[in-house]
C-alpha atoms as a PDB file:
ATOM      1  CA  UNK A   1       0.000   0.000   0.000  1.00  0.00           C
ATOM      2  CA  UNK A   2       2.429   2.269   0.901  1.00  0.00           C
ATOM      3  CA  UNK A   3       4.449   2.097  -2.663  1.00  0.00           C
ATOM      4  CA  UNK A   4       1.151   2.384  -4.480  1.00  0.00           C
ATOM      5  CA  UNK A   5      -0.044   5.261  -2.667  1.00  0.00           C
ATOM      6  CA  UNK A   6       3.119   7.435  -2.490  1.00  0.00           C
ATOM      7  CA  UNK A   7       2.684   9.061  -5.373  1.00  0.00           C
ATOM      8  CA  UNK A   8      -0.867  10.264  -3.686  1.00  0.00           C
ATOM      9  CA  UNK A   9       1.465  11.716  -0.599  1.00  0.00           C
ATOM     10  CA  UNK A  10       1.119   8.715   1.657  1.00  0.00           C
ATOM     11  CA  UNK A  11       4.136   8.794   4.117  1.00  0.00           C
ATOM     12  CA  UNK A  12       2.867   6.667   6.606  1.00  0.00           C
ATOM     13  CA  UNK A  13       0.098   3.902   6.973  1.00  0.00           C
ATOM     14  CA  UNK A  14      -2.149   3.703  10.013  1.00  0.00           C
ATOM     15  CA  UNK A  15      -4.286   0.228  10.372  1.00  0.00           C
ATOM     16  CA  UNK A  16      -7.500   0.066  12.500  1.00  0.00           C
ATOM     17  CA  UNK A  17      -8.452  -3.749  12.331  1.00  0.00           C
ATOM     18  CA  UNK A  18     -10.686  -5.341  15.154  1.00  0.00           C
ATOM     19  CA  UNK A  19      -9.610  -7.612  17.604  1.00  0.00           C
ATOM     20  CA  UNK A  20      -9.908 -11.052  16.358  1.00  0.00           C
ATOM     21  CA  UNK A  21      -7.542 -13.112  16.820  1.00  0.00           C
ATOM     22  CA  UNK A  22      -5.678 -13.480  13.684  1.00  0.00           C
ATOM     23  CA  UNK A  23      -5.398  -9.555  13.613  1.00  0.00           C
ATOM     24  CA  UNK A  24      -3.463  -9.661  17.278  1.00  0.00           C
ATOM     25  CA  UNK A  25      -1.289 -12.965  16.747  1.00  0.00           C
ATOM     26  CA  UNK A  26       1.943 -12.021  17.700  1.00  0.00           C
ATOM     27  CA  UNK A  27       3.408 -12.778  13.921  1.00  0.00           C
ATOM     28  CA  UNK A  28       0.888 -10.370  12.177  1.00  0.00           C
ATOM     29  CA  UNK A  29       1.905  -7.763  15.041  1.00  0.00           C
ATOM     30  CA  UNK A  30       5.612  -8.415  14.245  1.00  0.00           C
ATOM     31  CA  UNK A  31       4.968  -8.443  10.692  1.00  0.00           C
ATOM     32  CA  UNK A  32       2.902  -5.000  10.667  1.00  0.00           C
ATOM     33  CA  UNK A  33       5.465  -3.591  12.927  1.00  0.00           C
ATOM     34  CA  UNK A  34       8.637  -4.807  10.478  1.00  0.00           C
ATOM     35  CA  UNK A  35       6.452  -2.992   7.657  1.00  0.00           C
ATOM     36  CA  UNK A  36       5.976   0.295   9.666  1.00  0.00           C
ATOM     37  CA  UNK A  37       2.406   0.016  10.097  1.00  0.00           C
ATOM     38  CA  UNK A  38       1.056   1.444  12.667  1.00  0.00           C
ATOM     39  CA  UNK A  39      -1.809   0.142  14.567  1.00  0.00           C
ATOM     40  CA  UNK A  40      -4.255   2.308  15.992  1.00  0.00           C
ATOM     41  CA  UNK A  41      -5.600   1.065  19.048  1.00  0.00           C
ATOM     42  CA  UNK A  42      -9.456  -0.628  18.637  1.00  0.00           C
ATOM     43  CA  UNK A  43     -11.597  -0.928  21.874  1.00  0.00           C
ATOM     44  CA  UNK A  44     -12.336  -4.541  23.456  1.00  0.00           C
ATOM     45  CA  UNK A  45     -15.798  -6.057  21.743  1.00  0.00           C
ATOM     46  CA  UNK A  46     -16.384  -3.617  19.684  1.00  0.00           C
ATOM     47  CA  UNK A  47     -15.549  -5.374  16.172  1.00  0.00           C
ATOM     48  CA  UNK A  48     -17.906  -3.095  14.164  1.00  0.00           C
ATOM     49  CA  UNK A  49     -17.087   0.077  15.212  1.00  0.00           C
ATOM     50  CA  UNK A  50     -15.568   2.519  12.438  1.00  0.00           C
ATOM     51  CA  UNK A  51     -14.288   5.766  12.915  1.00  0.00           C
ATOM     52  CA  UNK A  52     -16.424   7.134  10.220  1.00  0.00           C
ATOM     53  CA  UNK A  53     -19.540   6.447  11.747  1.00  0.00           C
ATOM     54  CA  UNK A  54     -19.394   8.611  14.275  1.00  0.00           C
ATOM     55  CA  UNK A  55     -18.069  11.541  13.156  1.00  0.00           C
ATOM     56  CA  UNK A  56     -15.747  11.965  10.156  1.00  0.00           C
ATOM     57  CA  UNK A  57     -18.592  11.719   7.823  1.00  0.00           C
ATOM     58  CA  UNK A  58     -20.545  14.430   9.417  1.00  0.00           C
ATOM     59  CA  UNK A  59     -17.190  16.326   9.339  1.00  0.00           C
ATOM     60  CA  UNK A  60     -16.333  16.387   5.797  1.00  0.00           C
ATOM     61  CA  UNK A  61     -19.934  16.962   4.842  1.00  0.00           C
ATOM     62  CA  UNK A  62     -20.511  19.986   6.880  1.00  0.00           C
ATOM     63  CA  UNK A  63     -17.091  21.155   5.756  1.00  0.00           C
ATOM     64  CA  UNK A  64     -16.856  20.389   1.836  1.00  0.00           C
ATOM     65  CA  UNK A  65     -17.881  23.009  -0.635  1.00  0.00           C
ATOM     66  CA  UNK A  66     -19.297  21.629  -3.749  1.00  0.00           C
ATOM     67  CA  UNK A  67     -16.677  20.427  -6.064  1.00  0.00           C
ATOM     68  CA  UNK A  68     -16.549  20.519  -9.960  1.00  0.00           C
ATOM     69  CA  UNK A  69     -14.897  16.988 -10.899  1.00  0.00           C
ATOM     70  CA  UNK A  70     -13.598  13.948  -8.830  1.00  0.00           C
ATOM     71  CA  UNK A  71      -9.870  15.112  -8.719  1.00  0.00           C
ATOM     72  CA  UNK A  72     -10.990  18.551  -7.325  1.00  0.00           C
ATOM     73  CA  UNK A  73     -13.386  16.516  -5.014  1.00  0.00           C
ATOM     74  CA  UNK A  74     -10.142  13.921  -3.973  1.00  0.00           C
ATOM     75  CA  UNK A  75      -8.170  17.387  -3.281  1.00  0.00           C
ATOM     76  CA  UNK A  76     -10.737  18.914  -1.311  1.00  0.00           C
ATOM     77  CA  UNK A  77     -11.100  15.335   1.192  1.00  0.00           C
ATOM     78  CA  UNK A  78      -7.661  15.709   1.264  1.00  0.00           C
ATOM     79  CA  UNK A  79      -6.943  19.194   2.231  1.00  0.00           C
ATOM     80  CA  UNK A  80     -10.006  18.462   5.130  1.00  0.00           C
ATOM     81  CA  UNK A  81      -8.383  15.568   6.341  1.00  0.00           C
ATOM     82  CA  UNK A  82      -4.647  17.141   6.609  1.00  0.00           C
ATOM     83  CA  UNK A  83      -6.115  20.029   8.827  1.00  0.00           C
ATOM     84  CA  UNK A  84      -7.333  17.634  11.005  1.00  0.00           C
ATOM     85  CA  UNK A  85      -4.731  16.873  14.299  1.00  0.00           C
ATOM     86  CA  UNK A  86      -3.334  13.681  14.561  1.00  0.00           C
ATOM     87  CA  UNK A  87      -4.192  14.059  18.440  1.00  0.00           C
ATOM     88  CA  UNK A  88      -7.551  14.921  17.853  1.00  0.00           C
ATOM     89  CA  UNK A  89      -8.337  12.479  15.065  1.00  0.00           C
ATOM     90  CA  UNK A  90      -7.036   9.964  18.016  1.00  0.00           C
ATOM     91  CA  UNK A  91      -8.781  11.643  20.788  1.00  0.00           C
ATOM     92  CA  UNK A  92     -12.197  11.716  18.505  1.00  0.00           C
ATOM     93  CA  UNK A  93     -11.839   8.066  18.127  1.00  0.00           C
ATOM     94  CA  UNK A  94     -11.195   7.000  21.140  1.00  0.00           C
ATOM     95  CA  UNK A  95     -14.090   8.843  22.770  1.00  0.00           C
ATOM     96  CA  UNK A  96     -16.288   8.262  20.154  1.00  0.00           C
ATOM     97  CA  UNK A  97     -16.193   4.398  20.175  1.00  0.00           C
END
């Protein structure tokens, strides 16, 4: 993932999986790690719980201006996201979930 998507600006991949237990054996973990993937922490038995569904959607909607084309629309997502904090992305999902 992360050679396909530098060209898009990735520098870094963050992985929010649930807690079953082929996502926590200790050889995925190593793996992941090895790979520089980090993994965002997921609260105990909550296996559906996304992010999104709390409040990124309503985010980006009450944010986004309309947009002329898919690229511009891509861009726009983007530049939201980016202005975002990293803290409060984390804080947001940890309260939120």
């Amino acid at each position: 993932l992360l050679k396909q998507r530098r060209s898009a600006g990735t520098k870094g991949i963050e992985l929010l999986h649930d807690n079953a237990r082929p996502h926590i054996h200790s050889d995925v973990i190593n793996y992941l790690t090895e790979e520089g993937i980090n993994i965002m922490p997921h609260p105990p038995h909550s296996s559906d719980l996304a992010p999104c569904d709390y409040w990124l959607n309503d985010y980006i909607k009450r944010n986004l201006t309309d947009q002329p084309n898919e690229k511009s629309l891509a861009r726009a997502v983007s530049t939201l996201m980016k202005k975002i904090p990293k803290e409060a992305f984390k804080i947001k999902l940890l309260t939120n979930c």
